[in-house]
N, C-alpha and C. Protein backbone atom coordinates (compact mmCIF):
# COMPACT_ATOMS: atom_id res chain seq x y z
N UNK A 1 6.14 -25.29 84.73
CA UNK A 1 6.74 -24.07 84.28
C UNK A 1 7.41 -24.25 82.93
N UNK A 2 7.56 -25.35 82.92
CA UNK A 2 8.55 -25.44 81.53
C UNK A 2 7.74 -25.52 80.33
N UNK A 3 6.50 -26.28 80.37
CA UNK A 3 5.44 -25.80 79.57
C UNK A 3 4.79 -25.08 79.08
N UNK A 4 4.76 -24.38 79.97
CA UNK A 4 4.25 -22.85 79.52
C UNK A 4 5.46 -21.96 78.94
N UNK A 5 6.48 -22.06 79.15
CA UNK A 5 7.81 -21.61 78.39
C UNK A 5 8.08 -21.97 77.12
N UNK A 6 7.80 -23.57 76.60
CA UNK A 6 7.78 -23.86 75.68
C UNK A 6 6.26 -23.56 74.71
N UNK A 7 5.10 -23.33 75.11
CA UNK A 7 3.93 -22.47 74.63
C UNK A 7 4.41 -21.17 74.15
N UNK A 8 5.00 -20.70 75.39
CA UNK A 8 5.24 -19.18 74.87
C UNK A 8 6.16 -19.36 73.73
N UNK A 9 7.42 -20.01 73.65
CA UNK A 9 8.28 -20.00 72.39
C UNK A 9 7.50 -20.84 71.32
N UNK A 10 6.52 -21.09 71.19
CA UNK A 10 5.64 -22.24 70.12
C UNK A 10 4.86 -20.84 69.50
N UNK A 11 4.75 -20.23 70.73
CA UNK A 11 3.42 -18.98 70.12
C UNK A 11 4.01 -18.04 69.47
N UNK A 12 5.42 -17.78 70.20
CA UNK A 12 6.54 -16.92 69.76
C UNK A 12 6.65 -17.11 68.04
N UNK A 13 7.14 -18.04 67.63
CA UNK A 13 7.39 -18.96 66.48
C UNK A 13 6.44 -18.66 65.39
N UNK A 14 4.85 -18.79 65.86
CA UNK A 14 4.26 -19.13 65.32
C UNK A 14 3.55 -17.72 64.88
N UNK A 15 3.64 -16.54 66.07
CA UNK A 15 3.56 -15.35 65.73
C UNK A 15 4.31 -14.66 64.65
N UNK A 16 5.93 -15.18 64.59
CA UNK A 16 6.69 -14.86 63.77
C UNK A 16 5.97 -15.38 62.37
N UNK A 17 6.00 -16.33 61.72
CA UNK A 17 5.68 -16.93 61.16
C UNK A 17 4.56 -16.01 60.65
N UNK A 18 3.25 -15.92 61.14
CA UNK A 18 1.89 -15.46 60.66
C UNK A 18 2.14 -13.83 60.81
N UNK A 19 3.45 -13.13 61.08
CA UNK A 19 3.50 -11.92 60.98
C UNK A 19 4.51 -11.09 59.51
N UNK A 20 5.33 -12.58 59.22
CA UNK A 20 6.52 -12.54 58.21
C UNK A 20 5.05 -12.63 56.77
N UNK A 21 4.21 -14.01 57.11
CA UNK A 21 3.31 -14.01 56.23
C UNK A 21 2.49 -12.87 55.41
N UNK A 22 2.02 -12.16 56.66
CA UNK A 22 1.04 -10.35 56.30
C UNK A 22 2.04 -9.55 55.66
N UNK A 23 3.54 -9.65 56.02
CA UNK A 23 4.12 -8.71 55.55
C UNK A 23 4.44 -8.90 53.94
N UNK A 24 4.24 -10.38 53.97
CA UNK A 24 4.81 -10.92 52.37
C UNK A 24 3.10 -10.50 51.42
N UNK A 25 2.09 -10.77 52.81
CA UNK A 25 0.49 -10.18 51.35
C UNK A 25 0.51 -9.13 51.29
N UNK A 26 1.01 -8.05 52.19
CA UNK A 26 0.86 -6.85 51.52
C UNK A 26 1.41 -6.42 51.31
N UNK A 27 3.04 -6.95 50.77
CA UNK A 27 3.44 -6.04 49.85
C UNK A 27 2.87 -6.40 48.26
N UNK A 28 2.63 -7.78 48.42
CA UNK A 28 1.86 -8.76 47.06
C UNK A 28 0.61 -7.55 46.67
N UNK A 29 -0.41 -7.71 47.81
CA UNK A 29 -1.42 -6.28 47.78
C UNK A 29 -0.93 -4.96 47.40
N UNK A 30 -0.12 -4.50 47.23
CA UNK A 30 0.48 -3.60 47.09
C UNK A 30 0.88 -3.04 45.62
N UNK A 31 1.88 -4.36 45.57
CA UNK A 31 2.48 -4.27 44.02
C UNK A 31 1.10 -4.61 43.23
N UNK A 32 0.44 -5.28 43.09
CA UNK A 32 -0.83 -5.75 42.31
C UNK A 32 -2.05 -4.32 42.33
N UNK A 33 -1.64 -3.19 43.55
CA UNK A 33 -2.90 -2.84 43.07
C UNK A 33 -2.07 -1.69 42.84
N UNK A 34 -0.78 -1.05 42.43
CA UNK A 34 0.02 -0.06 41.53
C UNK A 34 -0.23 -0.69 40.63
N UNK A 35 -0.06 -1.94 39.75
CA UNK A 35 0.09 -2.81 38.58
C UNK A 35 -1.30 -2.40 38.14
N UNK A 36 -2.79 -2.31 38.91
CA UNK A 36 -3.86 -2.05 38.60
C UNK A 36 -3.68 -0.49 37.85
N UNK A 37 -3.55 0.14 39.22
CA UNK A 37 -3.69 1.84 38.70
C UNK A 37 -3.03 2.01 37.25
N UNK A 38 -1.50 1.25 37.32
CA UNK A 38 -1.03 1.99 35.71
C UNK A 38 -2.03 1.33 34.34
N UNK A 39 -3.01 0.18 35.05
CA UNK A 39 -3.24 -0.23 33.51
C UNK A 39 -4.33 0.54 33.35
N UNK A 40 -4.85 0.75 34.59
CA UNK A 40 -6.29 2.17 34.13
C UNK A 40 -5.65 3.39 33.28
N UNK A 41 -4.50 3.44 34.03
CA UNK A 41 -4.18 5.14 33.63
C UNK A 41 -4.25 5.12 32.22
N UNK A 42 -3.08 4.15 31.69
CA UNK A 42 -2.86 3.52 30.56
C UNK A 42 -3.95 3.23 29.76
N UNK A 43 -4.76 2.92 30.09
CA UNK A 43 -6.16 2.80 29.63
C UNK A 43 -7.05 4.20 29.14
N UNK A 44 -7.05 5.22 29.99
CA UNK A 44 -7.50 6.46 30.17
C UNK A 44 -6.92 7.24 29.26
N UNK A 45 -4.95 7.14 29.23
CA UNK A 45 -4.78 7.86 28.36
C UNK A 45 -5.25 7.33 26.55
N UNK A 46 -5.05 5.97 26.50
CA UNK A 46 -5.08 5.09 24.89
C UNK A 46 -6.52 5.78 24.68
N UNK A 47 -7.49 5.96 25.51
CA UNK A 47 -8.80 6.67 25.01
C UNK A 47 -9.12 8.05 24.56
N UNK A 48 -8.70 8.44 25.58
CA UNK A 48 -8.58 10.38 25.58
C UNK A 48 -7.84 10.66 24.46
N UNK A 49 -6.42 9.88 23.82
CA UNK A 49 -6.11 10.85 22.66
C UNK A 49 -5.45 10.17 21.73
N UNK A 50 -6.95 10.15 20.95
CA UNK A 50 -7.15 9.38 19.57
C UNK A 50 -5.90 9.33 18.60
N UNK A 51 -6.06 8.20 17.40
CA UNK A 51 -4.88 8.90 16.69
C UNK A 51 -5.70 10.20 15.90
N UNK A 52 -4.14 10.23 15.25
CA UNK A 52 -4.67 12.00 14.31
C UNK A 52 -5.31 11.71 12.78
N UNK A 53 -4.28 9.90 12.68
CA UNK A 53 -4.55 9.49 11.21
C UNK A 53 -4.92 8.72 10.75
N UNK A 54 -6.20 8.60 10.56
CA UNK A 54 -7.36 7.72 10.08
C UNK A 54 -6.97 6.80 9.07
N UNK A 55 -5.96 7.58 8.25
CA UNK A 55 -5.98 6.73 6.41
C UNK A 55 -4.57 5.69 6.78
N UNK A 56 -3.68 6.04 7.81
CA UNK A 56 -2.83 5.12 7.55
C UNK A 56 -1.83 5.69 7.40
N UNK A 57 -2.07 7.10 6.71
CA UNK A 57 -0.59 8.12 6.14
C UNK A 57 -0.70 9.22 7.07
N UNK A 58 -0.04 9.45 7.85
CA UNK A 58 0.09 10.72 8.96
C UNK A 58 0.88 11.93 8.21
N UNK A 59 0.60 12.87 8.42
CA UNK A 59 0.76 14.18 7.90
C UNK A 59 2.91 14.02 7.85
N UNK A 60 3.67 13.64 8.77
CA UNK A 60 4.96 14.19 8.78
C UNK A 60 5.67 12.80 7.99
N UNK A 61 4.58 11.65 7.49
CA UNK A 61 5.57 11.34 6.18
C UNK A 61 6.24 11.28 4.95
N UNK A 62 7.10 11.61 5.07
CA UNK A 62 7.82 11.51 4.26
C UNK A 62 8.74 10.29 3.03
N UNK A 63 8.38 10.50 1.84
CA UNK A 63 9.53 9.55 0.93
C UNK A 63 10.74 9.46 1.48
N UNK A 64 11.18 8.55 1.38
CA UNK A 64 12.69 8.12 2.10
C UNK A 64 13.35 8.16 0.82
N UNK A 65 14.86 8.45 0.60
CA UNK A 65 15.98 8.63 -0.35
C UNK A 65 16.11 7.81 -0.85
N UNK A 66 16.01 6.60 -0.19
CA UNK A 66 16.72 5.02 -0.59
C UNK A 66 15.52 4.42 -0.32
N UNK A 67 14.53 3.36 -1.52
CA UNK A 67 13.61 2.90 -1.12
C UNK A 67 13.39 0.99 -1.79
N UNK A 68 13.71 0.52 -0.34
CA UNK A 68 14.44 -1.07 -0.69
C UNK A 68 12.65 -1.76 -1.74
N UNK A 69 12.82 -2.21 -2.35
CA UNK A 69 11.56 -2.78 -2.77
C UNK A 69 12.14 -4.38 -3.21
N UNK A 70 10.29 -4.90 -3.63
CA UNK A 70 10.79 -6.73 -3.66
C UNK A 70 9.75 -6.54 -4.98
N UNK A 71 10.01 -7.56 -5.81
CA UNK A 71 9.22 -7.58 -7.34
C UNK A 71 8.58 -8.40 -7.03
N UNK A 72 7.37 -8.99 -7.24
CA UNK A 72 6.92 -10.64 -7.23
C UNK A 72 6.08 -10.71 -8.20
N UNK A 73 6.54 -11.67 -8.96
CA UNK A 73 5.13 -12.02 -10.26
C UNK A 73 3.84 -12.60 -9.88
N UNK A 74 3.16 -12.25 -9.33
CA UNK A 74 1.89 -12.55 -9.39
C UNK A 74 0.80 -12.95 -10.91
N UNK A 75 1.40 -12.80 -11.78
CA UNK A 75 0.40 -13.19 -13.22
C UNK A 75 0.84 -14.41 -13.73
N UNK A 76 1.95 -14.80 -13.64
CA UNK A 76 2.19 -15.80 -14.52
C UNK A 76 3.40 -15.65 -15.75
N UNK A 77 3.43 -14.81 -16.39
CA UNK A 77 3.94 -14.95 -17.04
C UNK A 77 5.20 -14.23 -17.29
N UNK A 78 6.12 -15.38 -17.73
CA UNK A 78 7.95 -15.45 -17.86
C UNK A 78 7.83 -13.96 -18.06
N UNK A 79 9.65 -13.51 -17.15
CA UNK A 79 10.31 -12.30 -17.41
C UNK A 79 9.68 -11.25 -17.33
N UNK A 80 8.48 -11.46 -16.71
CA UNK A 80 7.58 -9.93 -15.90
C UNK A 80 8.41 -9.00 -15.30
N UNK A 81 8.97 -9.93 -14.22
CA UNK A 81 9.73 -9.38 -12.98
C UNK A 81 10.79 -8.87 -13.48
N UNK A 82 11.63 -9.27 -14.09
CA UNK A 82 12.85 -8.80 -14.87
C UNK A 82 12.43 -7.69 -15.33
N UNK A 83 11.90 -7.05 -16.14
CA UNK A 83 11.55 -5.97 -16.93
C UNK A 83 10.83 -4.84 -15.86
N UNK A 84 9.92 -5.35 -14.91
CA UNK A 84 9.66 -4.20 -13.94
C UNK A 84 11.19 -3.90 -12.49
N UNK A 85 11.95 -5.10 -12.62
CA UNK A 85 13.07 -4.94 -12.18
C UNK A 85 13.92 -3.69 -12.22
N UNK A 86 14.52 -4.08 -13.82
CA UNK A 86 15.07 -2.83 -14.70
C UNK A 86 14.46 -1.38 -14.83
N UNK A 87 12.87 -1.56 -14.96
CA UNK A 87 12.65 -0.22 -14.82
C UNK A 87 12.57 0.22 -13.45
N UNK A 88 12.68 -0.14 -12.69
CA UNK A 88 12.71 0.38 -10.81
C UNK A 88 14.21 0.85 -10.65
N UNK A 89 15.05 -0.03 -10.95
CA UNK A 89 16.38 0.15 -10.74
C UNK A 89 16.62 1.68 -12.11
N UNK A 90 16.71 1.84 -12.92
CA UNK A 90 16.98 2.84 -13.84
C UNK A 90 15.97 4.01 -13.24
N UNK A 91 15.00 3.82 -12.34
CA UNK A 91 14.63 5.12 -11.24
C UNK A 91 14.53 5.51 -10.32
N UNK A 92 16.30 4.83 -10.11
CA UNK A 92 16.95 4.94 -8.63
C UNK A 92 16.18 4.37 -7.57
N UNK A 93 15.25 3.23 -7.71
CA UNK A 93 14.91 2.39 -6.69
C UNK A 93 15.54 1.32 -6.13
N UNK A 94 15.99 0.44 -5.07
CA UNK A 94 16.58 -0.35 -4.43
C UNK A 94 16.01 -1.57 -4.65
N UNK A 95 15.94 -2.65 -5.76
CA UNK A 95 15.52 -3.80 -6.06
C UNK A 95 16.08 -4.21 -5.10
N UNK A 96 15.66 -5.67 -4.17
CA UNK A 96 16.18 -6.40 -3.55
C UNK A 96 16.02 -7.61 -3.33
N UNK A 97 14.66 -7.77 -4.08
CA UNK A 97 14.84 -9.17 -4.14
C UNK A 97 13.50 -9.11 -5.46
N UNK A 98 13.62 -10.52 -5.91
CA UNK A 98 12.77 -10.43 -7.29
C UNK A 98 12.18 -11.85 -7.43
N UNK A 99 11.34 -12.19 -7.43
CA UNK A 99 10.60 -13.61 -7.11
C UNK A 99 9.05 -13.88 -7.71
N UNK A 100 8.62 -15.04 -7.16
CA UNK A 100 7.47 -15.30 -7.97
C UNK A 100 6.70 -15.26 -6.36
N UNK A 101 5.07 -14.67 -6.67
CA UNK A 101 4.24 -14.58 -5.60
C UNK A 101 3.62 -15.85 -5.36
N UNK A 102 3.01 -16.13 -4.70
CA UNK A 102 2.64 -17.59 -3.91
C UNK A 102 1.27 -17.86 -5.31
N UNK A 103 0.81 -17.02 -6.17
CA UNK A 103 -0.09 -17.46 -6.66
C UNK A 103 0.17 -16.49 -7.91
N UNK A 104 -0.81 -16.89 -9.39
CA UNK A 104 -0.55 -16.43 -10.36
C UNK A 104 -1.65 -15.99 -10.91
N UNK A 105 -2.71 -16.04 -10.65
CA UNK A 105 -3.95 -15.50 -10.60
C UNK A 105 -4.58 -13.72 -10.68
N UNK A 106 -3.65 -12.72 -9.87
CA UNK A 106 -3.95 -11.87 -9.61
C UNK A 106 -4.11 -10.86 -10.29
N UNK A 107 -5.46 -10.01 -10.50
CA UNK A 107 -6.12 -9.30 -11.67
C UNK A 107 -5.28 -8.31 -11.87
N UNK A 108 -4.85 -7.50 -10.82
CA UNK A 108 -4.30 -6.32 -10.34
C UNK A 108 -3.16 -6.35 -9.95
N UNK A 109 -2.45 -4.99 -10.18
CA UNK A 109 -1.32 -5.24 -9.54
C UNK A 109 -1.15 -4.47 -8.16
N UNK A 110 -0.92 -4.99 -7.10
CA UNK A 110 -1.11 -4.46 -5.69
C UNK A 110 0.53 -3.82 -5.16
N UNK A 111 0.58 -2.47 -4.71
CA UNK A 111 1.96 -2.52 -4.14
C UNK A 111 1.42 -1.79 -2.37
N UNK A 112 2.50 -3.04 -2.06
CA UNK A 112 2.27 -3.03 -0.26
C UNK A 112 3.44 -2.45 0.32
N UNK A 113 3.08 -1.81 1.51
CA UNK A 113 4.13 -1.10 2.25
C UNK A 113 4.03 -1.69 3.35
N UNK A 114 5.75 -2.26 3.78
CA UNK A 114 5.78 -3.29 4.51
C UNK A 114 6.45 -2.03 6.03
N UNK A 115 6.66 -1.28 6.14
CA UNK A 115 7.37 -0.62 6.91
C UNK A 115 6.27 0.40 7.98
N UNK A 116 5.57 0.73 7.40
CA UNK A 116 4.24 2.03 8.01
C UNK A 116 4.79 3.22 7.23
N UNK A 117 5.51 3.35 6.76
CA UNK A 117 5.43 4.78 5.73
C UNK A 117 4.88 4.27 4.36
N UNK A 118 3.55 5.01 4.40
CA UNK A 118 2.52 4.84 2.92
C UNK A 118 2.96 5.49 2.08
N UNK A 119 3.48 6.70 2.52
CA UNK A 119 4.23 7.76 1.51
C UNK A 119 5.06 7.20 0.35
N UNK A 120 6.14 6.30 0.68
CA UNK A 120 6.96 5.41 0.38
C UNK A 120 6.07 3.99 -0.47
N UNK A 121 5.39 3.32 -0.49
CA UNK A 121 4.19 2.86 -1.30
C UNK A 121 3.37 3.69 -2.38
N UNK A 122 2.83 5.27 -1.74
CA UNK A 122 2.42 5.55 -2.59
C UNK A 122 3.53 6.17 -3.87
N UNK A 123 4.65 6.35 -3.56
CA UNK A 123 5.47 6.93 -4.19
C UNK A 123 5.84 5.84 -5.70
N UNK A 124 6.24 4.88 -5.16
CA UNK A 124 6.65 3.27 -6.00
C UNK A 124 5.40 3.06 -6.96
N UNK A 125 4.14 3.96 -6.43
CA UNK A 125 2.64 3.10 -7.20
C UNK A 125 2.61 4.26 -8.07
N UNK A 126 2.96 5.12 -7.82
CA UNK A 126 2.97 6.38 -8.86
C UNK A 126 3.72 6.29 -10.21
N UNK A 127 4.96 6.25 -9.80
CA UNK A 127 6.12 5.77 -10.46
C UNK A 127 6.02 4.71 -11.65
N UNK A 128 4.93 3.53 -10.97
CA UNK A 128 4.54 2.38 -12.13
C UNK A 128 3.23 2.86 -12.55
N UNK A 129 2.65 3.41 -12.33
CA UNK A 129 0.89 3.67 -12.40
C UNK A 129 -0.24 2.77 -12.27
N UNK A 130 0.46 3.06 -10.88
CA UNK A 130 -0.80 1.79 -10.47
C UNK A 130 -1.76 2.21 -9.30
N UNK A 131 -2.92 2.36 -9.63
CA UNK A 131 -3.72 3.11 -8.62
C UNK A 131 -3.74 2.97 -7.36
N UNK A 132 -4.29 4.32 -6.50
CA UNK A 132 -3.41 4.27 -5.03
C UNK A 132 -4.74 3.58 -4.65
N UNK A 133 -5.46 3.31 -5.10
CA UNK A 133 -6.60 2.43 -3.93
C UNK A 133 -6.28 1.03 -4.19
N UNK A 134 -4.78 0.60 -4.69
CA UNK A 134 -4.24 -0.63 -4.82
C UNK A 134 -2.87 -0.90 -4.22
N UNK A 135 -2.75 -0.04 -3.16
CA UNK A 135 -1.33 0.64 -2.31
C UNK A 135 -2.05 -0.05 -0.89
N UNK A 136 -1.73 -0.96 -0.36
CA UNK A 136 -2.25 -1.61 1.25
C UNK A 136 -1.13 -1.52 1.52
N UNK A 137 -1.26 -1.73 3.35
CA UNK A 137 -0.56 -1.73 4.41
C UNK A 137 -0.24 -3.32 4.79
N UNK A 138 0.95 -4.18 5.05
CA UNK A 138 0.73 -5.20 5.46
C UNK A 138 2.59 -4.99 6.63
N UNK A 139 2.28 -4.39 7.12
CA UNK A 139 3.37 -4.16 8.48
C UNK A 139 4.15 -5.81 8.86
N UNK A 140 5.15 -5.77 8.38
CA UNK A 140 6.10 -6.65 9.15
C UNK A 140 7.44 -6.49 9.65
N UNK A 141 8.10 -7.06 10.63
CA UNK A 141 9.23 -6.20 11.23
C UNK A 141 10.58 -7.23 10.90
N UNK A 142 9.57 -8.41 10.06
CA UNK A 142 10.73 -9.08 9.50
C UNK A 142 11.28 -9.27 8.27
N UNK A 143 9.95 -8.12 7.47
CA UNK A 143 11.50 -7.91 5.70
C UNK A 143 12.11 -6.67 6.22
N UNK A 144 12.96 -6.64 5.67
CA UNK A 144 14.08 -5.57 5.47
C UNK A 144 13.84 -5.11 4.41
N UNK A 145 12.78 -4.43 3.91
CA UNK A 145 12.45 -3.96 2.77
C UNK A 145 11.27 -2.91 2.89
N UNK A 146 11.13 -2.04 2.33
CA UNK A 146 10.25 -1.03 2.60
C UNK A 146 8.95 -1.13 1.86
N UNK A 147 8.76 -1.88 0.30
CA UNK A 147 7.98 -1.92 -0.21
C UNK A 147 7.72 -2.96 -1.20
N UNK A 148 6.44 -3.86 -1.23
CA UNK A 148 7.05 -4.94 -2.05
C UNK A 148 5.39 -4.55 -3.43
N UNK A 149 5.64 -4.97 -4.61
CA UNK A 149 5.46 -5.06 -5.64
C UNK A 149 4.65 -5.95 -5.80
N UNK A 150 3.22 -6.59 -6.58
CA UNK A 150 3.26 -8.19 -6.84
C UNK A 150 2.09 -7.34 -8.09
N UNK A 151 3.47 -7.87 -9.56
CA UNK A 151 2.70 -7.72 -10.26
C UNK A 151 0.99 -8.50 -10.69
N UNK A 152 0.18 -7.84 -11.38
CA UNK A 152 -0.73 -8.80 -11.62
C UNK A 152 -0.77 -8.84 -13.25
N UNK A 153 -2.17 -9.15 -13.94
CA UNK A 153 -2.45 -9.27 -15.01
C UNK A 153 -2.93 -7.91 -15.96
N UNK A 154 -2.57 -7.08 -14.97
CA UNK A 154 -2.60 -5.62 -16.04
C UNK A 154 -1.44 -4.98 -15.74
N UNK A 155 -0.28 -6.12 -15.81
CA UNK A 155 0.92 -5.61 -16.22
C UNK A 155 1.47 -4.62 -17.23
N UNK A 156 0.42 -5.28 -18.86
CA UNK A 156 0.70 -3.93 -20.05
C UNK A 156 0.52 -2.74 -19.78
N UNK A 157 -0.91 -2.53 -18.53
CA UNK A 157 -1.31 -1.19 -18.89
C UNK A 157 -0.03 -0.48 -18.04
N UNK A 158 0.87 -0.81 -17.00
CA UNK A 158 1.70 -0.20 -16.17
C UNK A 158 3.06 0.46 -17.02
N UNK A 159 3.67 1.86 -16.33
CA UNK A 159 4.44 2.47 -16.83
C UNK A 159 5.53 1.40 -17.84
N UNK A 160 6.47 0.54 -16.72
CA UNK A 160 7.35 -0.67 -17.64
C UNK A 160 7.07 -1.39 -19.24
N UNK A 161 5.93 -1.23 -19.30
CA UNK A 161 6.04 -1.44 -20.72
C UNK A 161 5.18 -0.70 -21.56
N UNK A 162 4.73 0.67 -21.13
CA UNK A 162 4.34 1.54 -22.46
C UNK A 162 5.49 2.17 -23.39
């Protein structure tokens, strides 16, 4: 008799055990297949509705008041930066930093908008005259600056020194 008492509490045990188990897979089953549905949904919606703006510049941007910019000499040659400095700052632009670009080579002068407002790029490329099919996007969330500059080698032809 006592054997079979101790079976029954072994089976008891062991029922517990393999019943605590099912309850722990399906809630696992559970959470994993909500975790599924939202990434479809999520999925369904990123497809169904496209963006609106192809070029990069969405219809509700706007020039900002205050527009931080960075100079970088890209050509080479002394006191570039200084002089497109001065003329940014004398048209109420936010110089903020003024430096030499990683290379000195560059034909063109490129101005990048580091923020996602192109508006704000194209505004700065106007301003110097520098053509907007020389206005790129390069998004980072670590300048603090809205637009950076890198002169090139057709520095003369730009507004700063006609």
């Amino acid at each position: 008799m006592e054997k079979s008492n101790s079976k029954k509490s072994a089976n008891k045990s062991v029922d517990i055990k393999t019943s605590t188990n099912n309850l722990f897979l399906n809630i696992a089953i559970f959470i994993l297949f909500t975790l599924i549905l939202f990434m479809v949904y999520s999925i369904y919606i990123k497809l169904t509705n496209p963006k609106s703006a192809s070029n990069g510049v969405s219809d509700n941007q706007t020039v900002s008041e205050i527009i931080q910019v960075e100079v970088l000499n890209g050509c080479g040659v002394g006191g570039i930066a200084d002089r497109f400095t001065d003329f940014l700052r004398n048209n109420k632009f936010d110089v903020v930093n003024m430096s030499n670009y990683i290379r000195f080579d560059l034909d063109e002068t490129i101005v990048i908008d580091r923020t996602g407002n192109k508006a704000n790029a194209l505004f700065v490329a106007k301003a110097l005259g520098v053509k907007s099919e020389n206005v790129i996007q390069q998004l980072n969330n670590d300048y603090f600056l809205d637009v950076s500059i890198v002169i090139g080698r057709d520095y003369y032809t730009l507004q700063p020194l006609k």
